[in-house]
PDB file of N, CA and C in Angstrom:
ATOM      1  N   UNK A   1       6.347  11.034  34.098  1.00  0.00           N
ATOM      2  CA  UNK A   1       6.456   9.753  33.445  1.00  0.00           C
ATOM      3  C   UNK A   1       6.363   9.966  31.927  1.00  0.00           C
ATOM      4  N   UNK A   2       7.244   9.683  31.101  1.00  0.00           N
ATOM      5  CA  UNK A   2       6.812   9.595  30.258  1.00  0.00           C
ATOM      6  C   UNK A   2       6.053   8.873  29.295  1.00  0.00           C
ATOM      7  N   UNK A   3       5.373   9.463  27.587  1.00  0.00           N
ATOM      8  CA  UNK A   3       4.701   8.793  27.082  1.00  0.00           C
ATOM      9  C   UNK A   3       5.243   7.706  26.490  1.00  0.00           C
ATOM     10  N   UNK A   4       4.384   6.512  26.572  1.00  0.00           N
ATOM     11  CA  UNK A   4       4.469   5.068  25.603  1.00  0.00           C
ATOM     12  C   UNK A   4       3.895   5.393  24.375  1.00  0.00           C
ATOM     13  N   UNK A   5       2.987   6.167  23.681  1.00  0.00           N
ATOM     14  CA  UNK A   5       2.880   6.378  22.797  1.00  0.00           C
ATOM     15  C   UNK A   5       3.896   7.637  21.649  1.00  0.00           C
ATOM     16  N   UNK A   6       4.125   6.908  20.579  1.00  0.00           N
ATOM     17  CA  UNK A   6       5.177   7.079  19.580  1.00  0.00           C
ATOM     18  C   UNK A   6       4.208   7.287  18.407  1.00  0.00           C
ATOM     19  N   UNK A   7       4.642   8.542  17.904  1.00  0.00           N
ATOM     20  CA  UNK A   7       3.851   8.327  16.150  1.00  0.00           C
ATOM     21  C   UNK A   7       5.617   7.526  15.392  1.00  0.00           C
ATOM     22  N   UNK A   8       4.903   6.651  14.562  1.00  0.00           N
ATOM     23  CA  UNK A   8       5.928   6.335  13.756  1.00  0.00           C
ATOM     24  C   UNK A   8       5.254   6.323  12.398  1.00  0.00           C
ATOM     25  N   UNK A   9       6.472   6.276  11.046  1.00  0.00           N
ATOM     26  CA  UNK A   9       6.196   6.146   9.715  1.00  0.00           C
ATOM     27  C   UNK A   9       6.562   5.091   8.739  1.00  0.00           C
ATOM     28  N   UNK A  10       5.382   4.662   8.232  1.00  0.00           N
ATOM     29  CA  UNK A  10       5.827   3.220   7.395  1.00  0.00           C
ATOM     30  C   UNK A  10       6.777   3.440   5.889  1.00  0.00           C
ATOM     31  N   UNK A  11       7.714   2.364   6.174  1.00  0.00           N
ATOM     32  CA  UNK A  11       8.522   2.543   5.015  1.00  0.00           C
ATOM     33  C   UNK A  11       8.231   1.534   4.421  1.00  0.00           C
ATOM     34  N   UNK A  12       7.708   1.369   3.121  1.00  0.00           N
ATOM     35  CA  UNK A  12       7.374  -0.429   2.232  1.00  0.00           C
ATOM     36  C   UNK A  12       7.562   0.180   0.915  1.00  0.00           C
ATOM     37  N   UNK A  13       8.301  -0.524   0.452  1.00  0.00           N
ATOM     38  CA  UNK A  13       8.335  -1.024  -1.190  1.00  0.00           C
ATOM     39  C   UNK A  13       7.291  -1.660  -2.046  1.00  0.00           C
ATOM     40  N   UNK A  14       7.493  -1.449  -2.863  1.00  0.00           N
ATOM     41  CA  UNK A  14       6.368  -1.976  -3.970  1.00  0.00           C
ATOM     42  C   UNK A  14       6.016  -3.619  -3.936  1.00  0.00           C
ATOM     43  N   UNK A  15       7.615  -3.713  -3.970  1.00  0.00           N
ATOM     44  CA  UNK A  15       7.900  -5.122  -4.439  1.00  0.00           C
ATOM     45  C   UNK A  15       7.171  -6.324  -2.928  1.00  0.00           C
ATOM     46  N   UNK A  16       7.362  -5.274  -2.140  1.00  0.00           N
ATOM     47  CA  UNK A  16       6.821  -6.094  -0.509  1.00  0.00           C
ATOM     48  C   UNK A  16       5.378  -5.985  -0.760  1.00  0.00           C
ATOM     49  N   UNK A  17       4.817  -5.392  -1.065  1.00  0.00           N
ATOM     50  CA  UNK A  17       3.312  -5.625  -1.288  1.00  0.00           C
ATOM     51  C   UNK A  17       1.964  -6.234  -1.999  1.00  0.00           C
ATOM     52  N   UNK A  18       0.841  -6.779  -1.901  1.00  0.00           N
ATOM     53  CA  UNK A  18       0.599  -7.624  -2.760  1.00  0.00           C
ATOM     54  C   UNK A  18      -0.822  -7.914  -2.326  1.00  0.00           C
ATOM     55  N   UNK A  19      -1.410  -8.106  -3.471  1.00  0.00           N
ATOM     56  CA  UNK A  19      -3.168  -8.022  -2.859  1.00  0.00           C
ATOM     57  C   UNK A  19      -3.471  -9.475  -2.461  1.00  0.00           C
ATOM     58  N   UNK A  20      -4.233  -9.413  -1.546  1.00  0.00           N
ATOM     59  CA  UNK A  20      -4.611 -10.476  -0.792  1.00  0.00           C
ATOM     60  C   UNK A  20      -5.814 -10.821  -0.110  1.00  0.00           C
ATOM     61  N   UNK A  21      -6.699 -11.369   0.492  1.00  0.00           N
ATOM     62  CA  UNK A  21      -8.049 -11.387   1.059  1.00  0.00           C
ATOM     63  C   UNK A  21      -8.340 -10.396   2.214  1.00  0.00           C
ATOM     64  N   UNK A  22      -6.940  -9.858   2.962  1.00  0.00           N
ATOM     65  CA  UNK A  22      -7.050  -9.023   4.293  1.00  0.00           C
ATOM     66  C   UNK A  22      -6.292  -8.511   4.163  1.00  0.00           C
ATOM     67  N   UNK A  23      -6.073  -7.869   5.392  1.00  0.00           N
ATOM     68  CA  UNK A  23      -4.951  -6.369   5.605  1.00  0.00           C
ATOM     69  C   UNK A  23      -5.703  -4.849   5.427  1.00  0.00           C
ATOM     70  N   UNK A  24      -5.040  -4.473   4.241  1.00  0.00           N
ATOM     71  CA  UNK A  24      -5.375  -2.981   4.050  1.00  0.00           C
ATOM     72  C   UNK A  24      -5.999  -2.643   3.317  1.00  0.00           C
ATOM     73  N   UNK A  25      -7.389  -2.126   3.495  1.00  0.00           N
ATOM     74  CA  UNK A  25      -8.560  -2.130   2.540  1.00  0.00           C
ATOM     75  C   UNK A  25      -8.098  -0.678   1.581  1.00  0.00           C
ATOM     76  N   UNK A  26      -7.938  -0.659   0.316  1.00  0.00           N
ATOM     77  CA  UNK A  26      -7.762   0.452  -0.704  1.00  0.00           C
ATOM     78  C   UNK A  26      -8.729   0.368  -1.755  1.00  0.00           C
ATOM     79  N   UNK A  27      -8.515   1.413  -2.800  1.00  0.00           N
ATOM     80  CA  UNK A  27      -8.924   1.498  -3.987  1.00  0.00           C
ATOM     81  C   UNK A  27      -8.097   1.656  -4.614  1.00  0.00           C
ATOM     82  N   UNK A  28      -7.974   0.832  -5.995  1.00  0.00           N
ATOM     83  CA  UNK A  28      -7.680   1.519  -7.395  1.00  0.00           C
ATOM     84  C   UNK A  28      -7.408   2.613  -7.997  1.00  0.00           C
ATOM     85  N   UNK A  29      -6.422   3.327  -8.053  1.00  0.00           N
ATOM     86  CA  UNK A  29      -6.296   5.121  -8.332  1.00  0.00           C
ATOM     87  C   UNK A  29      -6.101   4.570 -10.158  1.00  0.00           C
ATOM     88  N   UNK A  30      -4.991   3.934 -10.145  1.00  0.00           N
ATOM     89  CA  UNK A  30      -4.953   3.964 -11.873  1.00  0.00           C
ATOM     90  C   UNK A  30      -3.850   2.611 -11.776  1.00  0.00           C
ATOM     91  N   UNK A  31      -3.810   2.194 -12.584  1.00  0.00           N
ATOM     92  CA  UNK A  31      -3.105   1.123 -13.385  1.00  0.00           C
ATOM     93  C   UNK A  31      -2.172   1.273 -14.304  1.00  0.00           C
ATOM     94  N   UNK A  32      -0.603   1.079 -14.433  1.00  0.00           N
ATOM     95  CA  UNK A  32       0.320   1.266 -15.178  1.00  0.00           C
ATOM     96  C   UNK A  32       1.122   0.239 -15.818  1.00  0.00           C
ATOM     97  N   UNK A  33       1.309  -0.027 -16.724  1.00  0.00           N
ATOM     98  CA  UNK A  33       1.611  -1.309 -17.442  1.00  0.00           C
ATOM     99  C   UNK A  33       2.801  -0.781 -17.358  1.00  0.00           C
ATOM    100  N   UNK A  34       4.325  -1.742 -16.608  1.00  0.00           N
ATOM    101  CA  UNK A  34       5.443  -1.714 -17.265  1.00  0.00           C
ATOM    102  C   UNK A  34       6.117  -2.642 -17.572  1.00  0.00           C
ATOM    103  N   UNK A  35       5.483  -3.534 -18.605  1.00  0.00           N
ATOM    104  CA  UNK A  35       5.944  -4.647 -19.090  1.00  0.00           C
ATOM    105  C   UNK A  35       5.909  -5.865 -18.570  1.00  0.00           C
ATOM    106  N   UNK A  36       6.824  -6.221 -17.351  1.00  0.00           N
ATOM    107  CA  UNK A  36       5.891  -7.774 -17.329  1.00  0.00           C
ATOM    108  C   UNK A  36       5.141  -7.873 -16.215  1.00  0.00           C
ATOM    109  N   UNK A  37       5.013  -6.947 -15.293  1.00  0.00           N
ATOM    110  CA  UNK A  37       4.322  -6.399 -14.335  1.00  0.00           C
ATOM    111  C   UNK A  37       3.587  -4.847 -14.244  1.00  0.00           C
ATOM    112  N   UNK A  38       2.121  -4.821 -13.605  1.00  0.00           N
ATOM    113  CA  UNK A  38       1.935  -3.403 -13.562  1.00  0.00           C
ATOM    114  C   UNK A  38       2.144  -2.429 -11.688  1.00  0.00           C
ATOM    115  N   UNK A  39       1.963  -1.322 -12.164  1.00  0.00           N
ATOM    116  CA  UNK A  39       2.006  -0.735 -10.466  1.00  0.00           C
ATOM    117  C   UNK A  39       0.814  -0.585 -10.746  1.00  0.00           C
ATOM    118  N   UNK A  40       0.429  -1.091  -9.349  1.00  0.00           N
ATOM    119  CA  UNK A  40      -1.098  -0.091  -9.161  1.00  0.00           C
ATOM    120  C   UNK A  40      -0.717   0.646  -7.955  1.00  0.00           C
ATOM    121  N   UNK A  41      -1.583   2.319  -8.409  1.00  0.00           N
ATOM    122  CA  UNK A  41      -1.399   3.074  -7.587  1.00  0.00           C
ATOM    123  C   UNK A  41      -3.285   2.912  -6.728  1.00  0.00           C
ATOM    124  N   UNK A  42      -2.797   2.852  -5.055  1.00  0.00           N
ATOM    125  CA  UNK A  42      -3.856   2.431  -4.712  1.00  0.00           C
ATOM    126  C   UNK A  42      -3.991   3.003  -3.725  1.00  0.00           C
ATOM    127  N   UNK A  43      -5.658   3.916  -3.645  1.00  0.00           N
ATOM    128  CA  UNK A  43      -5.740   5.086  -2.336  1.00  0.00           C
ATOM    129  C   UNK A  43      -6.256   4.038  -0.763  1.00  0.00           C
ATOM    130  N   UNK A  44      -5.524   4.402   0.524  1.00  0.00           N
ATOM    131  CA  UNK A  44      -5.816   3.629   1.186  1.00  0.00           C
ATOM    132  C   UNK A  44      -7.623   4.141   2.259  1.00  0.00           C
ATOM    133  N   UNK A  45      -8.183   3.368   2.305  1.00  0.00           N
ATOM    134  CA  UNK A  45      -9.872   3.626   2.080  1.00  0.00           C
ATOM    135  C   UNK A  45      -9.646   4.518   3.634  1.00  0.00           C
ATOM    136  N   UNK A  46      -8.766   4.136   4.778  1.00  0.00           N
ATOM    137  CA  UNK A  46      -9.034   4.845   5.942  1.00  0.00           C
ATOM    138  C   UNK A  46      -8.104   6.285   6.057  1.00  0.00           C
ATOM    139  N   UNK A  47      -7.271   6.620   4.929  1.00  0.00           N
ATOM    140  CA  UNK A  47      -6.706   7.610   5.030  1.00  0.00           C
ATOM    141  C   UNK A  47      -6.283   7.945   3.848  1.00  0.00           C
ATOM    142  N   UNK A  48      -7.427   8.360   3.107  1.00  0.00           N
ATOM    143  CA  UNK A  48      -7.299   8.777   1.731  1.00  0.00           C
ATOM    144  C   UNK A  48      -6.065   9.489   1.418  1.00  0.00           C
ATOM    145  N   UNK A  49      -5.432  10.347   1.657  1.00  0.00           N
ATOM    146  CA  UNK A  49      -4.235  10.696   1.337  1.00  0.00           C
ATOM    147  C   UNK A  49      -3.065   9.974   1.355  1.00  0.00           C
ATOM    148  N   UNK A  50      -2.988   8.912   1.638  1.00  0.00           N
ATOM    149  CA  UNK A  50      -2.081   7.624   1.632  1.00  0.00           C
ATOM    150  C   UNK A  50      -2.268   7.295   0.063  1.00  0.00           C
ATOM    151  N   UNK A  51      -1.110   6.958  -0.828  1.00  0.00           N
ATOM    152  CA  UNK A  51      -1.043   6.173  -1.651  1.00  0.00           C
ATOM    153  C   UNK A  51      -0.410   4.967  -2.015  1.00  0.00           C
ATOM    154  N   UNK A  52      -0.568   3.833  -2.307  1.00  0.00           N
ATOM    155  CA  UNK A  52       0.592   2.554  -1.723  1.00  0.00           C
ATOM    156  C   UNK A  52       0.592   2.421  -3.349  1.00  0.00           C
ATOM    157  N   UNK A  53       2.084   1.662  -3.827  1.00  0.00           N
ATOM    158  CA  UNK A  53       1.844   1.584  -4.943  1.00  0.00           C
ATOM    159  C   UNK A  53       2.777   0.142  -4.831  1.00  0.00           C
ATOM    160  N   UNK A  54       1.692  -0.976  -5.622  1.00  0.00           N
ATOM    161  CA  UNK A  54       2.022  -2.659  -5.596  1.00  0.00           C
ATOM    162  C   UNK A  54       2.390  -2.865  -6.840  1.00  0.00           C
ATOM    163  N   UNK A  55       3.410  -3.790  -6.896  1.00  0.00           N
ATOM    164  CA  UNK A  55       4.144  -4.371  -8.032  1.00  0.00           C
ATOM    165  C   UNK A  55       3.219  -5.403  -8.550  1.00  0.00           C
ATOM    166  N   UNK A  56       2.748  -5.713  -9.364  1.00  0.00           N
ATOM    167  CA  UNK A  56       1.027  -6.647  -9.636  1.00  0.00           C
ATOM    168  C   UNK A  56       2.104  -7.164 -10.794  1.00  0.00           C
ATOM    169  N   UNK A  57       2.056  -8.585 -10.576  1.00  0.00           N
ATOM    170  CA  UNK A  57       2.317  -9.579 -11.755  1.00  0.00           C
ATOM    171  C   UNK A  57       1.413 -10.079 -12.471  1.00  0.00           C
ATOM    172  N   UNK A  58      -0.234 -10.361 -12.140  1.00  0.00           N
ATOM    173  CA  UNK A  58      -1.254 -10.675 -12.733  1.00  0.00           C
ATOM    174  C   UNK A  58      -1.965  -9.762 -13.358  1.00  0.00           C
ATOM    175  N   UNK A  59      -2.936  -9.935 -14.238  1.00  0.00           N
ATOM    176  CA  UNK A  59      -4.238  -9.155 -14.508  1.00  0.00           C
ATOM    177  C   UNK A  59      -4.525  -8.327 -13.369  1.00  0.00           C
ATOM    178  N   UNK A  60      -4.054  -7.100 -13.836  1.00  0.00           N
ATOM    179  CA  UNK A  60      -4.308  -6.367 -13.099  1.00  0.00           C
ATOM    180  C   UNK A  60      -6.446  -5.695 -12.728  1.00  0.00           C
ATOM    181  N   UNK A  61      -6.804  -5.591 -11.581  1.00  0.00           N
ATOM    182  CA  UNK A  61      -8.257  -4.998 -11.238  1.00  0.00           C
ATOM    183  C   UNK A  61      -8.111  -3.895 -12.087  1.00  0.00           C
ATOM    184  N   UNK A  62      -9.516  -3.515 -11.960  1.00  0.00           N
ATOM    185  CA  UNK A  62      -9.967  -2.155 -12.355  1.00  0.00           C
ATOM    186  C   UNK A  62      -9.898  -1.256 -11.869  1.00  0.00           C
ATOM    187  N   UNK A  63      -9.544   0.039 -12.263  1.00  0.00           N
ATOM    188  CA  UNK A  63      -9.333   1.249 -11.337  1.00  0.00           C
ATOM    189  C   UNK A  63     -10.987   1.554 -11.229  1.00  0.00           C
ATOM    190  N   UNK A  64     -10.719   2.044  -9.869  1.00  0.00           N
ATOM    191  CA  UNK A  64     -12.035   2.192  -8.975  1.00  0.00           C
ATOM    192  C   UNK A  64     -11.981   0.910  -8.341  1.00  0.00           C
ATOM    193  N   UNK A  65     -11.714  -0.095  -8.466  1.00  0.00           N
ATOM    194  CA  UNK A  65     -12.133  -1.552  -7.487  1.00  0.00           C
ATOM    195  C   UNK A  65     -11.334  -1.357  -6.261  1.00  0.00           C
ATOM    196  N   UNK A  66     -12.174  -1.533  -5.647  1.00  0.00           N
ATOM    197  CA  UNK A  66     -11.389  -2.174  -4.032  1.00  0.00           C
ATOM    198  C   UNK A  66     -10.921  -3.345  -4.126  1.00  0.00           C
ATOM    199  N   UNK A  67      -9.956  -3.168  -3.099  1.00  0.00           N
ATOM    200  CA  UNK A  67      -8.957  -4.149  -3.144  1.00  0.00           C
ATOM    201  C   UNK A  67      -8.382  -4.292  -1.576  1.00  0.00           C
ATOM    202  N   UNK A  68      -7.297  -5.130  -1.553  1.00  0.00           N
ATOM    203  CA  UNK A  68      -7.006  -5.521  -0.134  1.00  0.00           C
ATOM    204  C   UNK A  68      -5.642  -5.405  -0.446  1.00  0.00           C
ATOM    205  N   UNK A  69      -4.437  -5.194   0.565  1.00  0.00           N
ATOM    206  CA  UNK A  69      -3.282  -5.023   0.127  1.00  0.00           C
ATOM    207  C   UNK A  69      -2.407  -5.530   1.240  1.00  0.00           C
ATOM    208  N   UNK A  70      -1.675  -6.807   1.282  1.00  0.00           N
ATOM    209  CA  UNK A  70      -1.166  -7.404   2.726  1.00  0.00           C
ATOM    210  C   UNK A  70       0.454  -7.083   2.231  1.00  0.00           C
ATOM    211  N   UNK A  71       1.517  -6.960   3.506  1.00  0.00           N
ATOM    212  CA  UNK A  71       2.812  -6.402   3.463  1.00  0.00           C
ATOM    213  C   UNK A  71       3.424  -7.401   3.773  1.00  0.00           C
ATOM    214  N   UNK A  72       4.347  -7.772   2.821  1.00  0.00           N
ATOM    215  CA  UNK A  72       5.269  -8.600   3.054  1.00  0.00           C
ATOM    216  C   UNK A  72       6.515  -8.086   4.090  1.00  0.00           C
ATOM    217  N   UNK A  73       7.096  -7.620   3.639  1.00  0.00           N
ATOM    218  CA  UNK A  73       7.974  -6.515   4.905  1.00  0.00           C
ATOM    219  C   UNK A  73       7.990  -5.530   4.765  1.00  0.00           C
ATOM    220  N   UNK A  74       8.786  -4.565   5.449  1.00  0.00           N
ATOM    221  CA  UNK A  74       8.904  -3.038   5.679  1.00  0.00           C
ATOM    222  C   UNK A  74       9.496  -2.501   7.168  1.00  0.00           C
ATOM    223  N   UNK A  75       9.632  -1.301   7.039  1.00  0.00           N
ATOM    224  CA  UNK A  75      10.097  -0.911   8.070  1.00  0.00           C
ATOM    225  C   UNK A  75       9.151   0.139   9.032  1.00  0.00           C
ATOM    226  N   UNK A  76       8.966   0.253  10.007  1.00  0.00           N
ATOM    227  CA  UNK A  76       8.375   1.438  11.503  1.00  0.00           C
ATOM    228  C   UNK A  76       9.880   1.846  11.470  1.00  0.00           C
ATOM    229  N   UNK A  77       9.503   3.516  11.158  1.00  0.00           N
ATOM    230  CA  UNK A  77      10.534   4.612  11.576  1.00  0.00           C
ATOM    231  C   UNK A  77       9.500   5.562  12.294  1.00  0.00           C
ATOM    232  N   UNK A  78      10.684   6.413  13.261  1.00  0.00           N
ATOM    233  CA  UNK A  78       9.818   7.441  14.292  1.00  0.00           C
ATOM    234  C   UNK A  78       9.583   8.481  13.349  1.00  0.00           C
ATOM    235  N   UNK A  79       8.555   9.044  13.457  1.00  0.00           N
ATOM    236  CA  UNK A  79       8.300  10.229  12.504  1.00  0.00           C
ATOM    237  C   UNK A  79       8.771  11.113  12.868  1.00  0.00           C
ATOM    238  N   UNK A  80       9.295  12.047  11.680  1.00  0.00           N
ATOM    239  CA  UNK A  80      10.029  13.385  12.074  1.00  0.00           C
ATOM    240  C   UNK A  80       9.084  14.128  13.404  1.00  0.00           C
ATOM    241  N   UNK A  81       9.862  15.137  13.829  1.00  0.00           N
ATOM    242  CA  UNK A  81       8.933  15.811  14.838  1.00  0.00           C
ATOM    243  C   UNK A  81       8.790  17.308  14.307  1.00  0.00           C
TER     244      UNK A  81
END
């Protein structure tokens, strides 16, 4: 029989992402101003080697702050094997 379990890999854009009260608990890596928006590059708290990086239109947090990061869309692809 085969398995129901699948590793797959998230594909999201910047622009799909966006801090919010829930979802994906991160930190603050650093803050980049590019004009009328910044990226924050943000480590994700359950798999530190993850980096998500959000298109931030507001005042951007402080690096080091936790933060929350909810996905507007994206894609599940099967991970290479």
């Amino acid at each position: 029989m085969p398995s129901l379990i699948r590793t797959l890999q998230a594909c999201l854009r910047p622009e799909a992402l966006s801090l919010g009260p829930t979802y994906i608990a991160d930190t603050v890596d650093r803050a980049v101003f590019e004009g009328a928006a910044t990226i924050l590059h943000c480590r994700v708290d359950r798999a530190p080697d993850v980096l998500l990086r959000v298109l931030h239109r507001a005042a951007p947090p402080a690096e080091g702050s936790p933060v929350r990061i909810a996905i507007g869309n994206g894609w599940l692809l099967p991970a290479a094997a």
